[in-house]
Structure formats: C-alpha cells, structure tokens
Protein backbone atom coordinates (compact mmCIF):
# COMPACT_ATOMS: atom_id res chain seq x y z
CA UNK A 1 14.49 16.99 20.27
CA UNK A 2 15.04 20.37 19.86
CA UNK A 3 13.22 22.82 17.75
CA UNK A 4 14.44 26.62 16.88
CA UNK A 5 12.09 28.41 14.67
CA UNK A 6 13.51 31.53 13.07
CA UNK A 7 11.70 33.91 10.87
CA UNK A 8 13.49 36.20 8.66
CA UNK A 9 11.94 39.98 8.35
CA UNK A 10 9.30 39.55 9.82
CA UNK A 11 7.79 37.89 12.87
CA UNK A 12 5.58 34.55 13.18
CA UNK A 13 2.78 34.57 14.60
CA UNK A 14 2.13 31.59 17.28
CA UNK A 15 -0.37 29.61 15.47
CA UNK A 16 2.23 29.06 12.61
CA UNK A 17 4.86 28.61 15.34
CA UNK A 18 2.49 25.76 17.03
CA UNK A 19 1.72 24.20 13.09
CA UNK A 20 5.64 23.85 12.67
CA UNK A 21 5.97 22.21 16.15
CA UNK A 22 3.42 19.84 15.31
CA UNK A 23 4.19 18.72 11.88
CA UNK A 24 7.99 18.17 13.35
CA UNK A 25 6.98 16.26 15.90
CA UNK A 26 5.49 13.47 13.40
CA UNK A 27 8.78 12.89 12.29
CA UNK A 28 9.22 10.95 15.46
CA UNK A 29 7.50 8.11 14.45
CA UNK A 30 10.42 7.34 11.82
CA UNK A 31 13.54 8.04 13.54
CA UNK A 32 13.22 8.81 17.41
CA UNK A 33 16.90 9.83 17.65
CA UNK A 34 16.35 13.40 16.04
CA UNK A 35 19.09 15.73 18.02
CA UNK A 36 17.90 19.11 16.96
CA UNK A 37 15.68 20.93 14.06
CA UNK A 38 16.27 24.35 12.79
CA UNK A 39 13.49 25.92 10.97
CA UNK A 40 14.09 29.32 9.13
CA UNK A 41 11.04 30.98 7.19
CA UNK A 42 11.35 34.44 5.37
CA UNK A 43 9.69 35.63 2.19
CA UNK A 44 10.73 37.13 -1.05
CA UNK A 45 8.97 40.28 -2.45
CA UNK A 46 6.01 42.02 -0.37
CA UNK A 47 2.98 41.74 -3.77
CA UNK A 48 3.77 37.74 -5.25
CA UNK A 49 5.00 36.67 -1.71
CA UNK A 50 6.38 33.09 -2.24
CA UNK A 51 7.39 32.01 1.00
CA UNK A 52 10.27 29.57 1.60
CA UNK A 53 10.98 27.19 4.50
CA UNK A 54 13.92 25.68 5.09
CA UNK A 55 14.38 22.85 7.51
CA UNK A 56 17.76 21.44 9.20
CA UNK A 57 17.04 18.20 10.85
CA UNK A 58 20.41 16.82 12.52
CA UNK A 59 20.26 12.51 13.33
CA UNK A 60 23.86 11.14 14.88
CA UNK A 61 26.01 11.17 11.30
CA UNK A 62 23.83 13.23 9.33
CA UNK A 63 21.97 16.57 8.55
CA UNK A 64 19.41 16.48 6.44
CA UNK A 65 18.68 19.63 4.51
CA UNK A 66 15.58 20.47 2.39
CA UNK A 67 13.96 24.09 1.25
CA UNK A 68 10.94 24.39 -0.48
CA UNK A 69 8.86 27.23 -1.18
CA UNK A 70 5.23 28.06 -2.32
CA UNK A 71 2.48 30.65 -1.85
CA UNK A 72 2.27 29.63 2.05
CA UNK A 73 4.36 29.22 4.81
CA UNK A 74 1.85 26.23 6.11
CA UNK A 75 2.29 24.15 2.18
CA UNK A 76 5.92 24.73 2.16
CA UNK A 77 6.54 23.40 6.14
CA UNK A 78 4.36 19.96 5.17
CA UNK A 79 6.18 19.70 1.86
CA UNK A 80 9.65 19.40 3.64
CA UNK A 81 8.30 17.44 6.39
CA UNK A 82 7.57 14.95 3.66
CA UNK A 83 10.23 15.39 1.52
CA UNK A 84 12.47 14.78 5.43
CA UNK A 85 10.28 11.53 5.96
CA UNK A 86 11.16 9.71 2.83
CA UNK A 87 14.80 11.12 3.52
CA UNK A 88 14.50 9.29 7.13
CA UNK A 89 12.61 6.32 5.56
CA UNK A 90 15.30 5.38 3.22
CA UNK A 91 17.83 5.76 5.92
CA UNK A 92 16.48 3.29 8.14
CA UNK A 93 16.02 1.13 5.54
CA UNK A 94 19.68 1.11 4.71
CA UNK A 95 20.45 0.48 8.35
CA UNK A 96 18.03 -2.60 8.30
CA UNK A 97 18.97 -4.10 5.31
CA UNK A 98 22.78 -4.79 7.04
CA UNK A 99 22.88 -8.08 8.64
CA UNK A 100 23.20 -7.64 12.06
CA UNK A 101 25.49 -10.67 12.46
CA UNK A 102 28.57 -9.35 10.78
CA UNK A 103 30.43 -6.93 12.65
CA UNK A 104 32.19 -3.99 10.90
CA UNK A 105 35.36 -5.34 11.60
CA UNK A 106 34.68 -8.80 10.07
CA UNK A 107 33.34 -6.76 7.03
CA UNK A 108 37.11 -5.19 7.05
CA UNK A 109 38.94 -8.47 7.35
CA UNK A 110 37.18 -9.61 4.82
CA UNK A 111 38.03 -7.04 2.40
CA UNK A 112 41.71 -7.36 2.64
C-alpha cells in the first residue's frame, strides 16, 4: 500500500504525518488489497481555521472518496478513516453475499 500525504499551504509536521500513517494502516484489517492512498490536508482562513482532509483510497475497481473537515486535522483524518471503513465494510459484504458457485457467465446465460 502506498501512502502520499500532501499538505496544502502549509507544511505538516511529522507527528501528524506518523498519526495519518497509522490510522491508514487500520484499514488493512478490512480489505488487504488497498493499491494506493492519497491524503491532501489544507485549511481555510488563518483565525476560525477549519481544517479539511480529504482521503483517496484506490481497491482494484474502485476509488473511494471522502472529505471531511472540523477544527483539527487529527478529528477530520479519523472521521474519514471511519466513514472509508464502513465504505470497505459494505463492499465486502456485497462480494460475500454472491454465491461462489455460479460463475458470471452462467449468471449471463441465464439472463438471456
């Protein structure tokens, strides 16, 4: 898996880069074929300061997008994580609900 963290206008420090690592890894446990994850963090206004995180998580077929943002960069990184999991969660449920006899083809023949 790989994992590109890009901040916008500023520059993270490596604490928050190590957080991001860490709370991307845990997505492991529900899909373990994660290609690549693309983190981008920047801020809006200098004084309120809500900071948004967006998160591009690529699986073979799909990219999952999410963006969230809230008063820290650390609350808006474990929001998408878990707003990702459910995302994978649901996927893999979809995949296991298909019975693994029928082949795609079959599924074909029998909709002609």
């Amino acid at each position: 898996m790989n994992i590109k963290i890009t901040s916008r206008k500023f520059k993270a420090k490596d604490s928050l880069k190590d957080f991001i690592r860490d709370e991307i890894k845990t997505l492991e446990r529900f899909n373990d074929k994660i290609l690549d994850v693309n983190v981008v963090l920047s801020f809006t206004h200098l004084k309120d300061s809500i900071k948004t995180a967006e998160v591009k998580l690529a699986i073979p077929g799909k990219i999952i997008t999410v963006i969230t943002s809230t008063e820290e960069f650390e609350k808006s990184i474990i929001n998408a994580v878990e707003k990702i999991r459910k995302q994978l969660t649901k996927i893999k449920t979809k995949r296991l609900a298909r019975p693994k006899n029928e082949s795609k083809r079959e599924q074909y023949i029998e909709e002609r």
